[in-house]
C-alpha atoms as a PDB file:
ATOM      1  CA  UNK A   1      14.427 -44.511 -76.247  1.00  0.00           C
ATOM      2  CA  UNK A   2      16.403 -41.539 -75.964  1.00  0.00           C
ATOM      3  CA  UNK A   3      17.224 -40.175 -72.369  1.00  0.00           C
ATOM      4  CA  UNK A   4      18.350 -37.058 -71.167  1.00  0.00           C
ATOM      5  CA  UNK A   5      20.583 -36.961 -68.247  1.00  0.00           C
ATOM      6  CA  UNK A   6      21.650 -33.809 -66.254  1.00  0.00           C
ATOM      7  CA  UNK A   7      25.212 -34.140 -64.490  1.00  0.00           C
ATOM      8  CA  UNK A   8      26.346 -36.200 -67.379  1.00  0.00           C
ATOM      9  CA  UNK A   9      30.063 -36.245 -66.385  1.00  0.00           C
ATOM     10  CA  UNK A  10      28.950 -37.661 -62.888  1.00  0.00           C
ATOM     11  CA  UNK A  11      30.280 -41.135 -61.753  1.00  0.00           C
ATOM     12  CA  UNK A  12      27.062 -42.302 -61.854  1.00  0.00           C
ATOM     13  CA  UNK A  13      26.003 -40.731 -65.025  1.00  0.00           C
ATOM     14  CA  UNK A  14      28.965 -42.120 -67.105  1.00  0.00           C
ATOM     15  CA  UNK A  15      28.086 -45.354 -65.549  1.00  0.00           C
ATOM     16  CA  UNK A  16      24.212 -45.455 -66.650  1.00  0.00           C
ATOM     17  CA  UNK A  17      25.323 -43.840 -70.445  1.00  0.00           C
ATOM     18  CA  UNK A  18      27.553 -46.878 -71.117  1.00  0.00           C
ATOM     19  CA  UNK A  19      24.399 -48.880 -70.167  1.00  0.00           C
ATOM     20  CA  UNK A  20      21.897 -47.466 -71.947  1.00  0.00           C
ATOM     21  CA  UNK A  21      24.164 -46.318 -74.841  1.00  0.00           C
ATOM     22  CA  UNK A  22      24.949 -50.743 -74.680  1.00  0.00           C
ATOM     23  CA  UNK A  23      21.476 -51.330 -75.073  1.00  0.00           C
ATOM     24  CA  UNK A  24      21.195 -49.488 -78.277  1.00  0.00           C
ATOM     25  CA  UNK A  25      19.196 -46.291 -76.107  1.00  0.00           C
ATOM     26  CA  UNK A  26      19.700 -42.484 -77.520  1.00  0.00           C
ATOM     27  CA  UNK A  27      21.807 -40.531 -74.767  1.00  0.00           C
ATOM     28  CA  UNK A  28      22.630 -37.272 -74.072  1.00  0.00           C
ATOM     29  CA  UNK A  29      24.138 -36.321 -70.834  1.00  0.00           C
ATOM     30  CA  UNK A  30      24.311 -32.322 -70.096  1.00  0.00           C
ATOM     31  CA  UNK A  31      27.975 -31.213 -69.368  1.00  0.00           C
ATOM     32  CA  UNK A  32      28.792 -27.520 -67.565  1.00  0.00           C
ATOM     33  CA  UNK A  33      32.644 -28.151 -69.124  1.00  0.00           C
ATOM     34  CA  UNK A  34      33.514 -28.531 -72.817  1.00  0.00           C
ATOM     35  CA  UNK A  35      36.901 -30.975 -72.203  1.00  0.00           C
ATOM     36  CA  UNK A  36      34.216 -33.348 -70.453  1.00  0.00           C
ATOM     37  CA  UNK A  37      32.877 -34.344 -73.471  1.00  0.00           C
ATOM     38  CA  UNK A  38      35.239 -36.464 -75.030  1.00  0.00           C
ATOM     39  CA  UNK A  39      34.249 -39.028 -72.022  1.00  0.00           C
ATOM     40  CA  UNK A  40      31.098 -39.226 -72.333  1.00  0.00           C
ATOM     41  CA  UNK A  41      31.627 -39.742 -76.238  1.00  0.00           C
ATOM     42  CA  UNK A  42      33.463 -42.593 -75.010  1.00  0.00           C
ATOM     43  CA  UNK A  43      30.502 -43.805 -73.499  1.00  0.00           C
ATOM     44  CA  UNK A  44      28.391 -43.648 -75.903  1.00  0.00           C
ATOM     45  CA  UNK A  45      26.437 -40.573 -75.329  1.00  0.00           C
ATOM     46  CA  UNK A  46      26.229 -37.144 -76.805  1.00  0.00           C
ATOM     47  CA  UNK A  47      27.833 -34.129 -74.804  1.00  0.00           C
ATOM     48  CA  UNK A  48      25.212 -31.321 -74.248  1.00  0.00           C
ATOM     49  CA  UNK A  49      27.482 -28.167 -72.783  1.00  0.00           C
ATOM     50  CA  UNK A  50      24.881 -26.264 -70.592  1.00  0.00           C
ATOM     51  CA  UNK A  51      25.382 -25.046 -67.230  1.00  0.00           C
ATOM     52  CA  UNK A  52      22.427 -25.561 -65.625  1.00  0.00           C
ATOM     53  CA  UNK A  53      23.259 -23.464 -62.729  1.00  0.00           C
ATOM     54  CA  UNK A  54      23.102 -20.379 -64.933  1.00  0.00           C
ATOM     55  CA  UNK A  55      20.667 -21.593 -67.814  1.00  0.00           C
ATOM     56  CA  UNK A  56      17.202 -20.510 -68.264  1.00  0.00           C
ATOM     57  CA  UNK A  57      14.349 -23.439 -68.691  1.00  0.00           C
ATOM     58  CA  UNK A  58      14.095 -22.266 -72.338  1.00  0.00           C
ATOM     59  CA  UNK A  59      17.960 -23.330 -72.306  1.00  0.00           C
ATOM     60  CA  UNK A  60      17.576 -26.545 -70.803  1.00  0.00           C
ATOM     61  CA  UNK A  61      14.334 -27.433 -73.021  1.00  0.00           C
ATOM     62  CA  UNK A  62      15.831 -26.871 -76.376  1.00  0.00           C
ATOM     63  CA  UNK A  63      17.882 -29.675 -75.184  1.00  0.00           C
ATOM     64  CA  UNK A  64      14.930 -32.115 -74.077  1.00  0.00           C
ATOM     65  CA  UNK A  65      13.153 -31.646 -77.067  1.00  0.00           C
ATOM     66  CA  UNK A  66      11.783 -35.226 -78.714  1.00  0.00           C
ATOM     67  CA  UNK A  67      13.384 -37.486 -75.286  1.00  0.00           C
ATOM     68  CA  UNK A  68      11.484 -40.355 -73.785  1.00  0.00           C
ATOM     69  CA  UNK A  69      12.943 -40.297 -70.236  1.00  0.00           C
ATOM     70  CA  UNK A  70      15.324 -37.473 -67.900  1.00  0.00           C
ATOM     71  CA  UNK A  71      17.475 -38.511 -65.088  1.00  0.00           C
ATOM     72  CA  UNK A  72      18.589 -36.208 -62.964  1.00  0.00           C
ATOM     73  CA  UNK A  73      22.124 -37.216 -61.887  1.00  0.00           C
ATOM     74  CA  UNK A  74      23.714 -33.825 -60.685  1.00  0.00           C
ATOM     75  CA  UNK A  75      25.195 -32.659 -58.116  1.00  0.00           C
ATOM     76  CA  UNK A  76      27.689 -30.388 -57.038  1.00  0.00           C
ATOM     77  CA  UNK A  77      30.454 -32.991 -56.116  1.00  0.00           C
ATOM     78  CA  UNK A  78      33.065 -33.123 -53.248  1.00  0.00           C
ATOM     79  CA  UNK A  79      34.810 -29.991 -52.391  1.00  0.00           C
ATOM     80  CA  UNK A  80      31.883 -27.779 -53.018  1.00  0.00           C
ATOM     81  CA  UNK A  81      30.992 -24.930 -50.332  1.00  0.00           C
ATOM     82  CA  UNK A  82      27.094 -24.773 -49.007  1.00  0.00           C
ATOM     83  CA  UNK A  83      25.986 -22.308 -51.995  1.00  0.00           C
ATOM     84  CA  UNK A  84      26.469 -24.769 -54.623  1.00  0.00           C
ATOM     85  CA  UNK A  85      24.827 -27.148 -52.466  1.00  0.00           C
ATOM     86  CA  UNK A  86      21.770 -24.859 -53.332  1.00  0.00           C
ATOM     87  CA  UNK A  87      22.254 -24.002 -56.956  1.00  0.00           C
ATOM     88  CA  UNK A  88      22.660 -27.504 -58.019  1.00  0.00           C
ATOM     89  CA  UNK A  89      21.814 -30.099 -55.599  1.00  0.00           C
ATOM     90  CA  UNK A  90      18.382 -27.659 -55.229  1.00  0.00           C
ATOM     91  CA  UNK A  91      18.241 -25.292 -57.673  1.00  0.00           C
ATOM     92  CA  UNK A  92      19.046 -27.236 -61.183  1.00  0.00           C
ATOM     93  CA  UNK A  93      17.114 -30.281 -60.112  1.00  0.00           C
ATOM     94  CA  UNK A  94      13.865 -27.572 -60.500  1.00  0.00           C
ATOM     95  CA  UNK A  95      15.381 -26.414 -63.056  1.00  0.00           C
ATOM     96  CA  UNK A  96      15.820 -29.675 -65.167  1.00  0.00           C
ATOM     97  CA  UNK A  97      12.237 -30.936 -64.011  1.00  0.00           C
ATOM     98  CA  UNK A  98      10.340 -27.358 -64.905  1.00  0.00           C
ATOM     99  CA  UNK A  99      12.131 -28.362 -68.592  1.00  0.00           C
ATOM    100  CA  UNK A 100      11.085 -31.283 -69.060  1.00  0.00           C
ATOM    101  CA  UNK A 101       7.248 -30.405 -67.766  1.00  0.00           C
ATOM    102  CA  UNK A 102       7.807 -27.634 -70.318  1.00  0.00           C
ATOM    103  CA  UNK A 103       8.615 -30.600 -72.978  1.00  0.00           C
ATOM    104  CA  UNK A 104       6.799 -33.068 -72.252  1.00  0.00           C
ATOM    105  CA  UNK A 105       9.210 -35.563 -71.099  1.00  0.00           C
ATOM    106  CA  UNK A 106       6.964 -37.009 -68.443  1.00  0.00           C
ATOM    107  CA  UNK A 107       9.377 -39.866 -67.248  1.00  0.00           C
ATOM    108  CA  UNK A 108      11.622 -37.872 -64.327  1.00  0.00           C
ATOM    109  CA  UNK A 109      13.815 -39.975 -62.260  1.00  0.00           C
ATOM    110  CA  UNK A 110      16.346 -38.470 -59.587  1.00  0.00           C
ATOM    111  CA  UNK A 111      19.262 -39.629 -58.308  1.00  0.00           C
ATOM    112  CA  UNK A 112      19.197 -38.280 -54.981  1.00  0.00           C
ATOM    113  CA  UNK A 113      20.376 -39.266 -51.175  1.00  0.00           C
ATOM    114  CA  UNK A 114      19.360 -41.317 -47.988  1.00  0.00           C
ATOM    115  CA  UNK A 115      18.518 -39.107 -45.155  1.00  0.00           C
ATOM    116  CA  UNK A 116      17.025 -36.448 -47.678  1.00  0.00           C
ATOM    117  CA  UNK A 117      13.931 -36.990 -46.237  1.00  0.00           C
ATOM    118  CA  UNK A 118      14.708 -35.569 -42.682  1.00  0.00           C
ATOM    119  CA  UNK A 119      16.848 -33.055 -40.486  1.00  0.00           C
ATOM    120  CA  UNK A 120      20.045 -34.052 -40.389  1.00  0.00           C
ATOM    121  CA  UNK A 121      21.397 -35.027 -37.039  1.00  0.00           C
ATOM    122  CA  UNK A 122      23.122 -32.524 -34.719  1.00  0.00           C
ATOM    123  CA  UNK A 123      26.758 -32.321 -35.242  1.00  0.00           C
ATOM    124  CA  UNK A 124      26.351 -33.495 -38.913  1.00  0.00           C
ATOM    125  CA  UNK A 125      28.943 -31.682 -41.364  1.00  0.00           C
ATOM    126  CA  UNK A 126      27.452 -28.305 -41.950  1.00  0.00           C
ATOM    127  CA  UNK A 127      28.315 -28.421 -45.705  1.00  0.00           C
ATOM    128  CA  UNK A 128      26.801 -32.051 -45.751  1.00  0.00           C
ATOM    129  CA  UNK A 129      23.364 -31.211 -43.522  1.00  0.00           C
ATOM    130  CA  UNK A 130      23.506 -28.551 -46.721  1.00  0.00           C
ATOM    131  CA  UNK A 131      23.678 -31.350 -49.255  1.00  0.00           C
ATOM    132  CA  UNK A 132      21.112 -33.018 -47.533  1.00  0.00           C
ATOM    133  CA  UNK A 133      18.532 -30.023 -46.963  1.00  0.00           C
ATOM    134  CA  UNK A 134      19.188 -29.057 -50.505  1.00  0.00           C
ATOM    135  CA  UNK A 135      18.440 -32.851 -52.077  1.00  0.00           C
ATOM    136  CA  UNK A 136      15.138 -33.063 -49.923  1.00  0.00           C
ATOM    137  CA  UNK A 137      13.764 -29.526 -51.033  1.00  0.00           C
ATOM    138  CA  UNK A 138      14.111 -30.757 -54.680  1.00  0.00           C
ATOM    139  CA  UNK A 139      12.643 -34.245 -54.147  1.00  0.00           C
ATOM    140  CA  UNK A 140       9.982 -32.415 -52.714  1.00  0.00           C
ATOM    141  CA  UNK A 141       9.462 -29.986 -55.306  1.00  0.00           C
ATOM    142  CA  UNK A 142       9.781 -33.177 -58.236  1.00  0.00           C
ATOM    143  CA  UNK A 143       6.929 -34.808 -55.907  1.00  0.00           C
ATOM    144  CA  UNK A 144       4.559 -32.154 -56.198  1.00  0.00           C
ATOM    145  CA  UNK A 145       4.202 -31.771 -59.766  1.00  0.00           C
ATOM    146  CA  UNK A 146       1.314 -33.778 -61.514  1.00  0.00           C
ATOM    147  CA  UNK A 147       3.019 -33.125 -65.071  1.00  0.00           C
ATOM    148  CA  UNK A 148       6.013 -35.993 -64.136  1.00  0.00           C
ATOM    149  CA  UNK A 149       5.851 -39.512 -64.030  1.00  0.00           C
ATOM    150  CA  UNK A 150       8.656 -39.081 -61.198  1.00  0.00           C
ATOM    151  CA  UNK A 151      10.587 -41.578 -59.417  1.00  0.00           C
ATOM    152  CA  UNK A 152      13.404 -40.894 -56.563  1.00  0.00           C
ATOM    153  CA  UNK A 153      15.967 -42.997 -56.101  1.00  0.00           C
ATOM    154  CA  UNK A 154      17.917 -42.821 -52.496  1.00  0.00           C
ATOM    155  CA  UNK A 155      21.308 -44.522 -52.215  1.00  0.00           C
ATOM    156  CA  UNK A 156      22.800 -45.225 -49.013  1.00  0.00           C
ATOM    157  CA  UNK A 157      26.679 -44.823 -49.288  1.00  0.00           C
ATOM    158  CA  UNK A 158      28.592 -44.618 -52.549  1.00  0.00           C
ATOM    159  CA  UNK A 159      31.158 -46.757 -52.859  1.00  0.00           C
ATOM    160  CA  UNK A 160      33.735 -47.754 -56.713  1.00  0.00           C
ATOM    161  CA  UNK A 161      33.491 -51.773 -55.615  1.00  0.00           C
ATOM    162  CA  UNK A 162      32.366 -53.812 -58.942  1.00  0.00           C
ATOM    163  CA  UNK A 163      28.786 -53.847 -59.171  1.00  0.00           C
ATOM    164  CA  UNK A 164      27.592 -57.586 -57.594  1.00  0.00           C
ATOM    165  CA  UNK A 165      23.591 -56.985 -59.542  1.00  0.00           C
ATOM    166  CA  UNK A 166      22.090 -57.698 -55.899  1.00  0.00           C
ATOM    167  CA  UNK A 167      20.495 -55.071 -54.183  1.00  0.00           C
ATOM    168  CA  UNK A 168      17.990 -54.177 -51.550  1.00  0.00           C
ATOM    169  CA  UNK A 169      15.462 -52.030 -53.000  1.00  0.00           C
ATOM    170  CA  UNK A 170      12.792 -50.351 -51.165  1.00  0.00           C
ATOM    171  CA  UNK A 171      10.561 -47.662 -49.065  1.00  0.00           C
ATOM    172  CA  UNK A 172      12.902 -47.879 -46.593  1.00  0.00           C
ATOM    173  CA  UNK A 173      16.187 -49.960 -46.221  1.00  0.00           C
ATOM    174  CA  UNK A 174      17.691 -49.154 -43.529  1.00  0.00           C
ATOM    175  CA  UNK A 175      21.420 -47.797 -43.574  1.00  0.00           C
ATOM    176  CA  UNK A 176      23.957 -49.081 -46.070  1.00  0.00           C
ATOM    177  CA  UNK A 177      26.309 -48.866 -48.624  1.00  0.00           C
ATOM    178  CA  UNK A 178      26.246 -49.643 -52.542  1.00  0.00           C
ATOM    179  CA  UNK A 179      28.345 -49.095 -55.526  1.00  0.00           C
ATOM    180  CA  UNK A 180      27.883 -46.582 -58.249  1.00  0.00           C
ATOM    181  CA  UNK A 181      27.780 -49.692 -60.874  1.00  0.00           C
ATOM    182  CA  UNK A 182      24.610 -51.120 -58.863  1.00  0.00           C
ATOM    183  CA  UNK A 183      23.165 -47.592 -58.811  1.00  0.00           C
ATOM    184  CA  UNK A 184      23.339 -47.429 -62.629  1.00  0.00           C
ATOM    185  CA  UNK A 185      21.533 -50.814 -62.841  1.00  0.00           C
ATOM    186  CA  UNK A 186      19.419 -50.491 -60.941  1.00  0.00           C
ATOM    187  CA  UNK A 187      18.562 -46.462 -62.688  1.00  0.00           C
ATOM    188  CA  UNK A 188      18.039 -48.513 -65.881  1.00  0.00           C
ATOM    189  CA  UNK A 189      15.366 -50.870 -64.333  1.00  0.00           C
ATOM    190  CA  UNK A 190      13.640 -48.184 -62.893  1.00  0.00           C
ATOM    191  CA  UNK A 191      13.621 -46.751 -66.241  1.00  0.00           C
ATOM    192  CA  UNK A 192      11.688 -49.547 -67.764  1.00  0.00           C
ATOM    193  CA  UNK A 193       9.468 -49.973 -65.064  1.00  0.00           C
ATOM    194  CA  UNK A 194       6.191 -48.028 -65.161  1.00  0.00           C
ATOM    195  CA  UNK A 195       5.041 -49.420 -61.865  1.00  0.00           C
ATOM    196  CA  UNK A 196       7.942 -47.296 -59.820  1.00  0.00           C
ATOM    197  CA  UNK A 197       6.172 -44.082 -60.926  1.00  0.00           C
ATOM    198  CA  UNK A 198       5.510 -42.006 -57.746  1.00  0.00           C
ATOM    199  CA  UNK A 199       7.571 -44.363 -55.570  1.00  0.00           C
ATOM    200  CA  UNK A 200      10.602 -42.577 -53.249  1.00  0.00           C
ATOM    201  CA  UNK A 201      12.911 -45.779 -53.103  1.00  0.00           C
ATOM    202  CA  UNK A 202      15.845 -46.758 -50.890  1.00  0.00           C
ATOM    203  CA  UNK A 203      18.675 -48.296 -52.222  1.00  0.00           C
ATOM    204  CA  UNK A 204      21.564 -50.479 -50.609  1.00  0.00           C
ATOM    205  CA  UNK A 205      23.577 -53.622 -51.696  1.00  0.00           C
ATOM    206  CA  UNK A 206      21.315 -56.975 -50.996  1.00  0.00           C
ATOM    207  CA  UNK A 207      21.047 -60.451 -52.311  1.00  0.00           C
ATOM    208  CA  UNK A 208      18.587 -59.973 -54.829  1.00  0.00           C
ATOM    209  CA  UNK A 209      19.111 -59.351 -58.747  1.00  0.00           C
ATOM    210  CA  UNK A 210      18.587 -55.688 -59.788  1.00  0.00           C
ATOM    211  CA  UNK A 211      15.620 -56.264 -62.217  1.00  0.00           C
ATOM    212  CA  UNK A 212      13.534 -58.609 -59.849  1.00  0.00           C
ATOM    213  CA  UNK A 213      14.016 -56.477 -57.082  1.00  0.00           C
ATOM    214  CA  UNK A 214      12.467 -53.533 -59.119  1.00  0.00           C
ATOM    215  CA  UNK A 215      10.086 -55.503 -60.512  1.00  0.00           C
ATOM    216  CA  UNK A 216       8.910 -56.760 -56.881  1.00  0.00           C
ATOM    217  CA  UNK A 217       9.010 -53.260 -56.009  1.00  0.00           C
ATOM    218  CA  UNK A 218       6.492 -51.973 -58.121  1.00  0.00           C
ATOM    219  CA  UNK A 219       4.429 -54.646 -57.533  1.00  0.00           C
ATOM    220  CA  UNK A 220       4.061 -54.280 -53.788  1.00  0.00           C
END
């Protein structure tokens, strides 16, 4: 299978390359920075340099052409004012799903946030209740399009513990924290599992092994 994934020099994304590059998978993770690329070559996957916050879809679709699966594992990181909070958490995440409906890549998962789905409460961060706004618009906008076989994965808290393999997967969790190792699992299950198509999912550490709890997931 060969996977294109958008924010390829994420935590997250380096994570899931080493995964799926283990697994003998085809990766290429987009880069907006040239010296990135020697780590994800370390992890197995080819560097794509495209900025996706100034590339047109035509841009981002030459590099989509002939891949089985996109992830969508941007975002505009720690440190970032509210604008790029739009033009990448928002605006690339259209972007990056109007090129692969333009391809043909019909598998379109998104790594995206808990608490997406509403308001944020008063006296949340403004640049956060940003990051938040932004990441709901573009689930959204994924959800309404008929031409992806979509999923949306929701993490509670991020944490850089080693990855246990148990999770609680589902609708709804409930608040919690998980590590980026778990997350990157538990993206590669999702991957394999047709049944999660059209399924907004909550994720959070649990007691139960990434690929059953997936599994039970898309057959609830």
């Amino acid at each position: 299978m060969r996977i294109v994934i958008a924010g390829g020099h994420g935590q997250i994304a380096l994570r899931l390359e080493r995964l799926l590059a283990k697994r003998g998978d085809e990766v290429a993770g987009i880069i907006r920075r040239p010296e990135q690329a020697g780590d994800l070559l370390a992890a197995g996957a080819e560097p794509v340099v495209c900025d996706l916050e100034s590339a047109s879809v035509e841009d981002v679709a030459r590099h989509m052409e002939g891949a089985d699966a996109a992830v969508f594992a941007a975002g505009a990181g720690p440190g970032s004012g509210t604008a790029r909070k739009e033009t990448v958490d928002r605006g690339a995440a259209v972007l990056f799903a109007d090129a692969a409906e333009a391809t043909g890549v019909r598998r379109f998962l998104v790594v995206s946030s808990m608490g997406a789905d509403r308001e944020p409460p008063e006296g949340t961060d403004p640049v956060f209740a940003t990051y938040l706004r932004a990441k709901g618009a573009a689930d959204a906008d994924v959800r309404a399009r008929a031409g992806l076989d979509w999923t949306i994965l929701r993490p509670g808290r991020l944490t850089n513990d080693p990855g246990t393999g148990l999770i609680t997967l589902a609708d709804a969790t409930g608040p919690g924290e998980v590590s980026r190792d778990d997350v990157a699992a538990t993206l590669v299950a999702l991957l394999d599992e047709p049944g999660t198509v059209g399924r907004t999912l909550e994720l959070i550490s649990g007691d139960v092994p990434v690929e059953d709890a997936v599994r039970a997931v898309a057959n609830h």
